[in-house]
N, C-alpha and C. Protein backbone atom coordinates (compact mmCIF):
# COMPACT_ATOMS: atom_id res chain seq x y z
N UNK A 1 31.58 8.86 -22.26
CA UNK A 1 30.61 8.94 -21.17
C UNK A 1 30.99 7.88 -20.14
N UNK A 2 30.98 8.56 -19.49
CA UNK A 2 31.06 6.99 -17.79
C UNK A 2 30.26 6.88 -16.99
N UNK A 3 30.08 5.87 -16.49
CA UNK A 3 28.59 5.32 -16.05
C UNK A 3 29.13 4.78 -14.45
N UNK A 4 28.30 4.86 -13.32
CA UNK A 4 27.91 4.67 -11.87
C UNK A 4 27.14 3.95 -11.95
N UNK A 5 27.28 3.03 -10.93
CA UNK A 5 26.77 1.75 -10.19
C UNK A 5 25.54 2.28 -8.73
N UNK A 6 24.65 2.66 -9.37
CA UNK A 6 23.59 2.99 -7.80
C UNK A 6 22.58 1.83 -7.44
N UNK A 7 22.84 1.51 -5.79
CA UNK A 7 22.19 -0.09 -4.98
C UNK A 7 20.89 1.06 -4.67
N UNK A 8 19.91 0.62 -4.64
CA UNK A 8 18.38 0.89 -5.03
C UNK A 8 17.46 0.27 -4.28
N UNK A 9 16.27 0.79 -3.71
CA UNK A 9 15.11 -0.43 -3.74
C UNK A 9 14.52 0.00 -4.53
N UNK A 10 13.71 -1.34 -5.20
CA UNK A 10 12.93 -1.28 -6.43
C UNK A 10 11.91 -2.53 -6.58
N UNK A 11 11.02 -2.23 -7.12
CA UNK A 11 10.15 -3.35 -7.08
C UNK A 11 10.62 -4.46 -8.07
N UNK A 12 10.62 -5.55 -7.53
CA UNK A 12 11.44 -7.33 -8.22
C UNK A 12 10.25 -7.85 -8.49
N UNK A 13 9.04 -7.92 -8.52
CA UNK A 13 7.96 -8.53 -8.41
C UNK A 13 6.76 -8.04 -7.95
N UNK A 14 5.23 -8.44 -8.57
CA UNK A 14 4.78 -7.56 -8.60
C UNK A 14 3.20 -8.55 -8.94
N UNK A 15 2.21 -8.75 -8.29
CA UNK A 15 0.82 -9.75 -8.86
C UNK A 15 -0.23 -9.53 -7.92
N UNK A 16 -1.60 -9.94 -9.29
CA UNK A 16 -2.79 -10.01 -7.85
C UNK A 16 -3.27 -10.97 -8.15
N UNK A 17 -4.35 -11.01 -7.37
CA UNK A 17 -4.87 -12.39 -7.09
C UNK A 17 -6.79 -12.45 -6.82
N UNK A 18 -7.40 -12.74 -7.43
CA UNK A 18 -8.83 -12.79 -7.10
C UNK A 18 -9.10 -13.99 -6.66
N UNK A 19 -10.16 -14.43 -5.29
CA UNK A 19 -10.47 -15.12 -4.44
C UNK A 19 -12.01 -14.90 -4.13
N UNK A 20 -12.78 -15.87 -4.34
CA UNK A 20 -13.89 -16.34 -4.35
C UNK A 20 -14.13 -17.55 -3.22
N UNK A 21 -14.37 -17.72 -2.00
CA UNK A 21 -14.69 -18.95 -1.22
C UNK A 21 -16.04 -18.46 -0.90
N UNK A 22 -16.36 -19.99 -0.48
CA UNK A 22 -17.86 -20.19 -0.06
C UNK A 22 -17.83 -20.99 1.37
N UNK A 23 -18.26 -20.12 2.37
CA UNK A 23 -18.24 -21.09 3.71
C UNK A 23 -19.73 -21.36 3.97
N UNK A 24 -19.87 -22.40 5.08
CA UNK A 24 -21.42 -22.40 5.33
C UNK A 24 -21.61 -21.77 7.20
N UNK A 25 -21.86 -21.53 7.50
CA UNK A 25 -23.13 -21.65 9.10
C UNK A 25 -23.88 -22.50 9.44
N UNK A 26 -23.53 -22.99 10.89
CA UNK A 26 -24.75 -23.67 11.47
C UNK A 26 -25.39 -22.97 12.45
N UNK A 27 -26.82 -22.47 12.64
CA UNK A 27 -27.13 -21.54 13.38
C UNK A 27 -27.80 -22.47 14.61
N UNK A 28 -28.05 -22.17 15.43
CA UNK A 28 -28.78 -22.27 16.81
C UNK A 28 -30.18 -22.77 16.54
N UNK A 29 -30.89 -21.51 15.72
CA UNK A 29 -31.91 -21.92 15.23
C UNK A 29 -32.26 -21.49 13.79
N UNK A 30 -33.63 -22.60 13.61
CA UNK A 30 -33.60 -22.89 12.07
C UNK A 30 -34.22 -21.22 11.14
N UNK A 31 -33.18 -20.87 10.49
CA UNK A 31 -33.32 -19.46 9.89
C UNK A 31 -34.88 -19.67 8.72
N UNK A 32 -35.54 -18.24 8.49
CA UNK A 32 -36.29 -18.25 7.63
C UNK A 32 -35.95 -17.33 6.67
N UNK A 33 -35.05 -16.47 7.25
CA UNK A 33 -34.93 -15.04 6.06
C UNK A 33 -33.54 -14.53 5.96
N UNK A 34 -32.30 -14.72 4.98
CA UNK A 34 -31.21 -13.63 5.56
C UNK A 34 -31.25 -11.99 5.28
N UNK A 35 -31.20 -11.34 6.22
CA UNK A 35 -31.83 -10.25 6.23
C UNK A 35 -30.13 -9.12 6.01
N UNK A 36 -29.13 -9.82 5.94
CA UNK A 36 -27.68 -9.30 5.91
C UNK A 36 -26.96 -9.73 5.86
N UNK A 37 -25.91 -9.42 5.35
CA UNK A 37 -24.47 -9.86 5.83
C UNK A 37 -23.60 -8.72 5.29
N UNK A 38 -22.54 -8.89 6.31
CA UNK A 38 -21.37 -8.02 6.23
C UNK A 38 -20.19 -8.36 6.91
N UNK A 39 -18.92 -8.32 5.90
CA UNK A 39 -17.39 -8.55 6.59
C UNK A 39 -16.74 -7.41 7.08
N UNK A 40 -15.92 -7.18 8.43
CA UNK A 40 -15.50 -6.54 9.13
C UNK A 40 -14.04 -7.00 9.65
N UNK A 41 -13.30 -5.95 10.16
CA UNK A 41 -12.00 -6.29 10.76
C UNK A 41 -11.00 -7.17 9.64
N UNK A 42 -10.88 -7.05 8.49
CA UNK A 42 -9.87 -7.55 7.71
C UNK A 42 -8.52 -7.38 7.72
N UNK A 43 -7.35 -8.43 8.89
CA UNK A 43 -6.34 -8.35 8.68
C UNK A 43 -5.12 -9.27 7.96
N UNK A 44 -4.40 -8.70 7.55
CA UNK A 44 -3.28 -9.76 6.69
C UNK A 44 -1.56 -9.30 6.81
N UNK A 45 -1.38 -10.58 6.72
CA UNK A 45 0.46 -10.22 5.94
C UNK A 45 0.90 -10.94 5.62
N UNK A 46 2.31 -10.66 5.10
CA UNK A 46 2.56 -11.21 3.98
C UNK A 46 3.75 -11.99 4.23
N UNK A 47 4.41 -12.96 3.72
CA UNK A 47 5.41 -13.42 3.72
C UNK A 47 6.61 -14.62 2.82
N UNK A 48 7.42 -14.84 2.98
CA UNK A 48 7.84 -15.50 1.76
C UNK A 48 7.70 -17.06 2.38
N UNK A 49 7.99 -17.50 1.31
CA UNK A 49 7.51 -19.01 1.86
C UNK A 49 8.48 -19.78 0.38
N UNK A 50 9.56 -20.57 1.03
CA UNK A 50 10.22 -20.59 -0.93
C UNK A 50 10.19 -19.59 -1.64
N UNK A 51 10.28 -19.98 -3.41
CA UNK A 51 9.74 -19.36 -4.46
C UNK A 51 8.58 -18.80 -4.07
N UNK A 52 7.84 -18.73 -3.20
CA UNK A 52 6.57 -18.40 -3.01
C UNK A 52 6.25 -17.18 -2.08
N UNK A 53 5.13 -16.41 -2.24
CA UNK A 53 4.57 -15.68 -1.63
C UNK A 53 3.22 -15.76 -0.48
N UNK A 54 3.40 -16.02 0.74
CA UNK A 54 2.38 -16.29 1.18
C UNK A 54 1.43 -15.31 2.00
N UNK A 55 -0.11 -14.90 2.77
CA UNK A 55 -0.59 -14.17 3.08
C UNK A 55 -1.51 -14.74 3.81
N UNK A 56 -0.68 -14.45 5.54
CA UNK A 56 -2.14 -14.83 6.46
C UNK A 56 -2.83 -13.86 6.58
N UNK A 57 -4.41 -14.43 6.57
CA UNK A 57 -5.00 -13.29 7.33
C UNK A 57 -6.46 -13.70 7.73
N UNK A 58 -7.28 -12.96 8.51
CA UNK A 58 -8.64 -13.41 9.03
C UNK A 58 -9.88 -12.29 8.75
N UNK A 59 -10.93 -12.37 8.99
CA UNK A 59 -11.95 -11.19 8.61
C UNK A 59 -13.19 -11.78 9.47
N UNK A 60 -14.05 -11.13 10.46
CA UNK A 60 -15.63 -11.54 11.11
C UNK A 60 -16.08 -11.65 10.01
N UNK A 61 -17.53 -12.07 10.07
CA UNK A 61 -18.41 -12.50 8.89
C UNK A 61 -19.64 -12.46 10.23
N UNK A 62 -20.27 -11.30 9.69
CA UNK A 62 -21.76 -11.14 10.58
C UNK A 62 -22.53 -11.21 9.61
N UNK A 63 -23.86 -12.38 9.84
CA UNK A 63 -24.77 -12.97 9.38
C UNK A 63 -25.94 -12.46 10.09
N UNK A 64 -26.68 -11.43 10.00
CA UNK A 64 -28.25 -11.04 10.05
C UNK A 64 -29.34 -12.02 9.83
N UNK A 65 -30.14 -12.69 10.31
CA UNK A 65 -31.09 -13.66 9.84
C UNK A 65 -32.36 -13.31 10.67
N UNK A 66 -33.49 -13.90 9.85
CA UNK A 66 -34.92 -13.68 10.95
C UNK A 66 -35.11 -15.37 11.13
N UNK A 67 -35.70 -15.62 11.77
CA UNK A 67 -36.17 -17.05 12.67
C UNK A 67 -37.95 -16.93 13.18
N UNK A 68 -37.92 -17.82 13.56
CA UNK A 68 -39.57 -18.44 13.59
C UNK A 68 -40.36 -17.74 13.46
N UNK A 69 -40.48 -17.87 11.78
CA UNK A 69 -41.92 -17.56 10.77
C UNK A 69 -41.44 -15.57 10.76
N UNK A 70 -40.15 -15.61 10.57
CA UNK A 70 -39.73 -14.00 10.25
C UNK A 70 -40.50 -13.08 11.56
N UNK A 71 -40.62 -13.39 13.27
CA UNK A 71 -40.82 -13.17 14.06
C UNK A 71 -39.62 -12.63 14.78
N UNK A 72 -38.36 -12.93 14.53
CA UNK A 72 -37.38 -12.41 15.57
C UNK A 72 -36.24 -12.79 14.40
N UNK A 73 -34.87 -11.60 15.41
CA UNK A 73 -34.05 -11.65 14.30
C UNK A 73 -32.68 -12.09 15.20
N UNK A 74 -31.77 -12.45 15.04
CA UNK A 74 -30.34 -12.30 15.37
C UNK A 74 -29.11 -12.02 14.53
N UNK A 75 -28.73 -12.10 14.70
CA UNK A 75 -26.75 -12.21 14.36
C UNK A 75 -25.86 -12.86 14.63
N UNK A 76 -25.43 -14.02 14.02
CA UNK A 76 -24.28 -15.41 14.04
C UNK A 76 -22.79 -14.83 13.59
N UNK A 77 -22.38 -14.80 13.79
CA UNK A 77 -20.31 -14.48 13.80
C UNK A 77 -19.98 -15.32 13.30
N UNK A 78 -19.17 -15.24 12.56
CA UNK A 78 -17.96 -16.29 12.01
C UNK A 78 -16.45 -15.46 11.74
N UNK A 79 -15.60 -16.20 12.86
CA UNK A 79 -13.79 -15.67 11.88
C UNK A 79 -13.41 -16.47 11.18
N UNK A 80 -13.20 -15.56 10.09
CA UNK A 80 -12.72 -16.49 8.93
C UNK A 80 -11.33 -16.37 8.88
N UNK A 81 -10.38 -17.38 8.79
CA UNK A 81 -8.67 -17.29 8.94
C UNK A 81 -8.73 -17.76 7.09
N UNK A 82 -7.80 -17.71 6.63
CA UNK A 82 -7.40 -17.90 5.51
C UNK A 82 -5.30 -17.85 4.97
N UNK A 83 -4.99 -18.65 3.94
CA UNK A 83 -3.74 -18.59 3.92
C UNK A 83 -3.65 -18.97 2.65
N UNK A 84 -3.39 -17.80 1.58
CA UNK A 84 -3.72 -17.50 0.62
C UNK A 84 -1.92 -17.54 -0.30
N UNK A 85 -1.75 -18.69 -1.45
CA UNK A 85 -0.36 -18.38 -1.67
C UNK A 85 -0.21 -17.64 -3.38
N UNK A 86 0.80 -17.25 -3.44
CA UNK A 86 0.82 -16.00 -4.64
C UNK A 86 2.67 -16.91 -5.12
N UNK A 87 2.05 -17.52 -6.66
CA UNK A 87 3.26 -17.85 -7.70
C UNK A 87 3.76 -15.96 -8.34
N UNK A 88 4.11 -15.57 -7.54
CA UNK A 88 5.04 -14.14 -8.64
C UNK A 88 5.97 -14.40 -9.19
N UNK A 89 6.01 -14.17 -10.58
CA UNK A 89 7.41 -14.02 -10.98
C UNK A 89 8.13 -12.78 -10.78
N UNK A 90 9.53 -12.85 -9.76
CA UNK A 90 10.21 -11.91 -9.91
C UNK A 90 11.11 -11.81 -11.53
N UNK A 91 11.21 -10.30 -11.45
CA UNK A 91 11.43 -9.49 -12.73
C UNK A 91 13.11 -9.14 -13.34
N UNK A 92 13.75 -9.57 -13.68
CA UNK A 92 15.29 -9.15 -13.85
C UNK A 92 15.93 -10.17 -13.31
N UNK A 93 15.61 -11.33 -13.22
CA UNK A 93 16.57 -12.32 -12.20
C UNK A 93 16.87 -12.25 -11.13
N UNK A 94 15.95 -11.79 -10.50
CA UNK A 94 16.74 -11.17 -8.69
C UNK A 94 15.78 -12.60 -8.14
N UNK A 95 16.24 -12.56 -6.89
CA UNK A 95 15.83 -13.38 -6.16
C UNK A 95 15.22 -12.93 -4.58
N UNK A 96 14.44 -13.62 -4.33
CA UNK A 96 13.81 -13.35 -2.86
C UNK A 96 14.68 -13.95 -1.61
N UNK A 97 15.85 -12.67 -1.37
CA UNK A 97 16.96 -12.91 -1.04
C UNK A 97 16.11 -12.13 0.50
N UNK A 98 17.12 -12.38 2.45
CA UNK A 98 16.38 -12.39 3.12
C UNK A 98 16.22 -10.95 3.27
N UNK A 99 16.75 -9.54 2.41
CA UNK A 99 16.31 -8.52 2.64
C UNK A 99 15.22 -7.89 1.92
N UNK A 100 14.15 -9.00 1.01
CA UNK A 100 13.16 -8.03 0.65
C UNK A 100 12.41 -7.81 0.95
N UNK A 101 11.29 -6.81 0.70
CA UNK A 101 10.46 -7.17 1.71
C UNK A 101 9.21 -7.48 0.77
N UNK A 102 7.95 -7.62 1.60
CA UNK A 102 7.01 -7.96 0.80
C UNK A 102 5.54 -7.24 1.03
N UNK A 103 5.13 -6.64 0.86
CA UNK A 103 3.88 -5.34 0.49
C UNK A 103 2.78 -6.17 0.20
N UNK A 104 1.45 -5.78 1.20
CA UNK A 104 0.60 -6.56 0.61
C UNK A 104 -0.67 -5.73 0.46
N UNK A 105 -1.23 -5.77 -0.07
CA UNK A 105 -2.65 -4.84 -0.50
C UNK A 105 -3.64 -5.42 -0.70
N UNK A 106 -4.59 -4.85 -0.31
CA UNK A 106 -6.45 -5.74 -0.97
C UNK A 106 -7.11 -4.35 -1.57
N UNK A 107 -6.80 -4.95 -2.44
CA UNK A 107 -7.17 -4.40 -4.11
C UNK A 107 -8.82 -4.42 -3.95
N UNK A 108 -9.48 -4.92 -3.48
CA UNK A 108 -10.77 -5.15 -3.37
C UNK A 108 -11.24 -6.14 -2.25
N UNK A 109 -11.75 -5.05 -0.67
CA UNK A 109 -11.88 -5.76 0.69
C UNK A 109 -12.78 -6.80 0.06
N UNK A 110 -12.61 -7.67 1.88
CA UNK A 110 -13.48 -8.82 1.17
C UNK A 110 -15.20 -8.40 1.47
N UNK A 111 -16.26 -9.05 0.64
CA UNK A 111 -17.26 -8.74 0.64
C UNK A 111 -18.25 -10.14 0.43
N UNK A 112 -19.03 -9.82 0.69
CA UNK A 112 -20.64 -11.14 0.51
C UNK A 112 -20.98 -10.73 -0.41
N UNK A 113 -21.18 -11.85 -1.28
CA UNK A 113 -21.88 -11.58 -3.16
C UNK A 113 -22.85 -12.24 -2.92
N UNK A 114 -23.25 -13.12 -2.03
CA UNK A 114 -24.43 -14.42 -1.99
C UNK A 114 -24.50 -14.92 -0.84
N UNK A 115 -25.53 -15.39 -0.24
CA UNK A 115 -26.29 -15.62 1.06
C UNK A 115 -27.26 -16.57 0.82
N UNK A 116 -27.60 -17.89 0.97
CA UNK A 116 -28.77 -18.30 0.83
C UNK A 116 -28.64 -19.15 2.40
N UNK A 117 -30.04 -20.13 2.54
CA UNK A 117 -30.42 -21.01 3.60
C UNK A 117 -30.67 -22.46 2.55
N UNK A 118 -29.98 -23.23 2.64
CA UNK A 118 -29.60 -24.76 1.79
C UNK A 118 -31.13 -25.51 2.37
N UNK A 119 -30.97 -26.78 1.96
CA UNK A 119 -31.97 -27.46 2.72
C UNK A 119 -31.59 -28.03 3.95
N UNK A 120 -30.63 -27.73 4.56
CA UNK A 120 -29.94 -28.30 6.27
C UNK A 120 -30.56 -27.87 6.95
N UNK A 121 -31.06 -26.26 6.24
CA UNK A 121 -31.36 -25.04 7.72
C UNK A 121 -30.12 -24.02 7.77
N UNK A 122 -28.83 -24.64 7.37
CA UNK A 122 -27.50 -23.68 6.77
C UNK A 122 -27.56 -22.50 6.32
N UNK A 123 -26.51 -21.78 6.81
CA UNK A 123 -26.39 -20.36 6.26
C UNK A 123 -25.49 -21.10 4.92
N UNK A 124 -25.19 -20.95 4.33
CA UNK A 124 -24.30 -20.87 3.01
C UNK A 124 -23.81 -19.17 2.58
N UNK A 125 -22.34 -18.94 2.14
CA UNK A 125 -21.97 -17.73 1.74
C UNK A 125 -21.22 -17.56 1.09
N UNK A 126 -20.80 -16.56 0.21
CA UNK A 126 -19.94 -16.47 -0.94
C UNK A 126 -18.96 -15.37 -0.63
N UNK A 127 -17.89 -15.33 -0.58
CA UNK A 127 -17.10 -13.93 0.13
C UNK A 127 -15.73 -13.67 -0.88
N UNK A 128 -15.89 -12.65 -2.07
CA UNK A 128 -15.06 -12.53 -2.82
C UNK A 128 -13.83 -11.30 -2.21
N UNK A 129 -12.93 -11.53 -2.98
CA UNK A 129 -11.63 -10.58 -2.42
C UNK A 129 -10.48 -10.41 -3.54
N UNK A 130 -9.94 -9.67 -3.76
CA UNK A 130 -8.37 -9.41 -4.33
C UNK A 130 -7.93 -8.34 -3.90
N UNK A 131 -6.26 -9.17 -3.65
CA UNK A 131 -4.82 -8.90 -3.40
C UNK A 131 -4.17 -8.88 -3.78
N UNK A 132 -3.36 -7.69 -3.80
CA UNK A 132 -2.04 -7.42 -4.64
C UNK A 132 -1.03 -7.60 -3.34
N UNK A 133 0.46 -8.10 -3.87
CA UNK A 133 1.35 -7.96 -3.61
C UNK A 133 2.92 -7.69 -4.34
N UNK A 134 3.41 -7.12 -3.61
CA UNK A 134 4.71 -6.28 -4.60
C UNK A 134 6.13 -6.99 -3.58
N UNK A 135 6.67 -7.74 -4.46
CA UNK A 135 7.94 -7.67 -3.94
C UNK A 135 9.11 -6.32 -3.73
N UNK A 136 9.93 -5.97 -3.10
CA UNK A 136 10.81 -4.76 -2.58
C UNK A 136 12.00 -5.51 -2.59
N UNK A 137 13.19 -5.33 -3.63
CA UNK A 137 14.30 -5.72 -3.07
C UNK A 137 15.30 -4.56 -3.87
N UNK A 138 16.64 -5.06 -2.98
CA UNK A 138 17.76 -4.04 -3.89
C UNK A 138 17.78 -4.32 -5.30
N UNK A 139 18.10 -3.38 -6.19
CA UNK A 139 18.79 -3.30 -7.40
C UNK A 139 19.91 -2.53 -7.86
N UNK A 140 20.87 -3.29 -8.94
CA UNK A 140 21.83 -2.24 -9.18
C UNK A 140 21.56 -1.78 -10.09
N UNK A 141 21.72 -0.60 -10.71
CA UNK A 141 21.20 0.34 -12.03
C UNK A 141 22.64 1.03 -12.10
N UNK A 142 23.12 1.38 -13.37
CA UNK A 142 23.97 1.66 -14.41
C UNK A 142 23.28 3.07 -14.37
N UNK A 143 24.02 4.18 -13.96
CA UNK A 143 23.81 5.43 -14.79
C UNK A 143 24.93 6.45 -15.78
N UNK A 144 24.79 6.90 -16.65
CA UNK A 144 25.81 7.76 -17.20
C UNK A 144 25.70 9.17 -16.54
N UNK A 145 27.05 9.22 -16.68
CA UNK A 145 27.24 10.43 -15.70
C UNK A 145 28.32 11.25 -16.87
N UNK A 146 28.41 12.54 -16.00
CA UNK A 146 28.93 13.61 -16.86
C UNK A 146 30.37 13.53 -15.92
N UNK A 147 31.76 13.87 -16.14
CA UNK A 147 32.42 13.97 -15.20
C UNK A 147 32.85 15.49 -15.49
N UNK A 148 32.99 16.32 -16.44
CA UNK A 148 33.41 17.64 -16.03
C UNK A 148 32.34 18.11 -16.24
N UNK A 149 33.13 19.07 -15.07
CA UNK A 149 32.04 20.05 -14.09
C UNK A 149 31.04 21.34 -15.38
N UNK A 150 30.33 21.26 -14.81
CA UNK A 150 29.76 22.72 -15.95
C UNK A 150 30.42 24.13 -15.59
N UNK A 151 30.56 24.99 -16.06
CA UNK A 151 30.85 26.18 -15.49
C UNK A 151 30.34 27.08 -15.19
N UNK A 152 30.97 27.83 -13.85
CA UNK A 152 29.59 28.80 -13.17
C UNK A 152 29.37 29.87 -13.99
N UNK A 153 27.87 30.43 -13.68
CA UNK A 153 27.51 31.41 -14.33
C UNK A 153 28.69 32.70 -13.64
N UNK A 154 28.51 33.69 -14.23
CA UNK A 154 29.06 35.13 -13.87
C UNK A 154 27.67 35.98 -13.37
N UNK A 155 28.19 36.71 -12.44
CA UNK A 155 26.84 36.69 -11.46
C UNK A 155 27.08 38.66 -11.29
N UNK A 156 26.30 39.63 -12.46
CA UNK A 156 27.02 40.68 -12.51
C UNK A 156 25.92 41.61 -11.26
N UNK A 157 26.24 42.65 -10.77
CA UNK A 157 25.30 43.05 -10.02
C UNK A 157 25.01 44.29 -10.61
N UNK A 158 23.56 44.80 -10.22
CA UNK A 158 23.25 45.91 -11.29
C UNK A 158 23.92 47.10 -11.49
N UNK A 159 25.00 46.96 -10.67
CA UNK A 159 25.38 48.66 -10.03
C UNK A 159 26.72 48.99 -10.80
N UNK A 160 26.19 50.09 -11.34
CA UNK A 160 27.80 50.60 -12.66
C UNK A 160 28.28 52.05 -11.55
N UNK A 161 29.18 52.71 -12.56
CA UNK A 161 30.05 53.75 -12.09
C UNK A 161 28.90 54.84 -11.27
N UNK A 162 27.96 55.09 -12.17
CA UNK A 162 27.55 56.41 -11.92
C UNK A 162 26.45 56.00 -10.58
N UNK A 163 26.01 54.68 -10.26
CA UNK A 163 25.94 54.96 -8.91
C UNK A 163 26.67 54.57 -8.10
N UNK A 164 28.09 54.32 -8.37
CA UNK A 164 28.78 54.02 -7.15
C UNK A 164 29.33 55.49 -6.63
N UNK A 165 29.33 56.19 -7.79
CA UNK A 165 29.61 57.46 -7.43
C UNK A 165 28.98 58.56 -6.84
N UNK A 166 27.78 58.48 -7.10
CA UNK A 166 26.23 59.35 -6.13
C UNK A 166 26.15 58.39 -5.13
N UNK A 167 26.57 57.30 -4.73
CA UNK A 167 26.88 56.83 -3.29
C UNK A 167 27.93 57.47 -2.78
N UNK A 168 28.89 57.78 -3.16
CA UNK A 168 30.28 58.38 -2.69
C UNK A 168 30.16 59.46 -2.36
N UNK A 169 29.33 60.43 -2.47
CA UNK A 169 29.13 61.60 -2.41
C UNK A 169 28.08 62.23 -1.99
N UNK A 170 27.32 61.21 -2.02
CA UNK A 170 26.03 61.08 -1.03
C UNK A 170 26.23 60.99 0.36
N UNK A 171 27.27 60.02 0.84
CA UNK A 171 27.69 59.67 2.15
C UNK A 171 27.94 60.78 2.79
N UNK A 172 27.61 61.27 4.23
CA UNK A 172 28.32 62.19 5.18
C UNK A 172 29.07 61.43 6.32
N UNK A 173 30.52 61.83 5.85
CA UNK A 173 31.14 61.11 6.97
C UNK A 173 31.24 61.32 8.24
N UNK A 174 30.63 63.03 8.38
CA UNK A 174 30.66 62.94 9.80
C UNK A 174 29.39 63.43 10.17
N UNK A 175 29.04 62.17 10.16
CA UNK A 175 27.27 62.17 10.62
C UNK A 175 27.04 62.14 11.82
N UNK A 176 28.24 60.91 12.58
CA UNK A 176 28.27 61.25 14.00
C UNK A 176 28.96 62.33 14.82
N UNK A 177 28.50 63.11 15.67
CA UNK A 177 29.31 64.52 16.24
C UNK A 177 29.60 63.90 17.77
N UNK A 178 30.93 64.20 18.20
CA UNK A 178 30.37 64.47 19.87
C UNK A 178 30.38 65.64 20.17
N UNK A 179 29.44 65.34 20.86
CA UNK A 179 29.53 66.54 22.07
C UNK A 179 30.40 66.48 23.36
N UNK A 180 30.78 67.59 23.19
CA UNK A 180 32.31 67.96 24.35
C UNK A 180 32.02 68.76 24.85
């Protein structure tokens, strides 16, 4: 048997990552109720950094609250930037050489688990998330190969004597006439 050398992309690496931060708010005015929250616009990418895997990225953080004595309500913004790093072990000894690339995914957008008002008057918030990322680089793979050829089928067609012969005799050869 003899074996071929095929250059490949293939995944070298491969991890996720769960992320839990807690930021706070200072609002304008002193909150009585949080009445919401929700993260929006989540972007990222990815990149190598050393041995390392790194991932910028940012997300709004809209904060719903009511204010004096649950009489009126607003909405406070926050962008949240973040730079999130990922230990992967690549797989087979390859290395994060400058053609791989690097794939990044959120396995689970980010979201608000918790909201309270501290004793400052502070928003306080909890904003969980996981990310996967996959390293992409070449590989060489070993295949066995066959080197002689298989042989073609015989390819018979349905047609024996006796109708080649009621074709033969079927035919009028002088089907076309002129007229003179």
């Amino acid at each position: 048997m003899a074996y071929k050398e095929i250059v490949t992309k293939a995944v070298i690496g491969k991890g996720k990552k769960y992320f839990k931060n807690n930021y706070t708010i200072t609002t304008e005015t002193t909150p009585t109720t949080v009445l919401g929250c929700w993260v929006i616009n989540h972007k990222f990418k990815g990149y190598k950094s050393g041995d390392k895997i790194g991932v910028d990225g940012s997300y709004d953080v809209n904060i719903w609250y009511s204010y004096e004595g649950d009489s009126k309500t607003t909405v406070v913004n926050k962008k949240i930037e973040y730079n999130d790093l990922f230990n992967l072990k690549v797989k087979d000894n390859s290395d994060l050489s400058d053609d791989t690339d690097i794939i990044v995914r959120t396995l689970s957008n980010p979201n608000c688990v918790k909201v309270n008002i501290d004793d400052n008057n502070n928003i306080n918030f909890d904003i969980e998330k996981e990310m996967g990322v996959e390293i992409v680089g070449e590989k060489k793979i070993k295949i066995a190969i066959e080197e002689d050829e298989e042989p073609w089928d015989l390819i018979e067609d349905d047609i024996d004597d006796e109708v080649l012969n009621e074709i033969e005799n079927e035919v009028n050869e002088d089907y076309i006439k002129e007229d003179k």
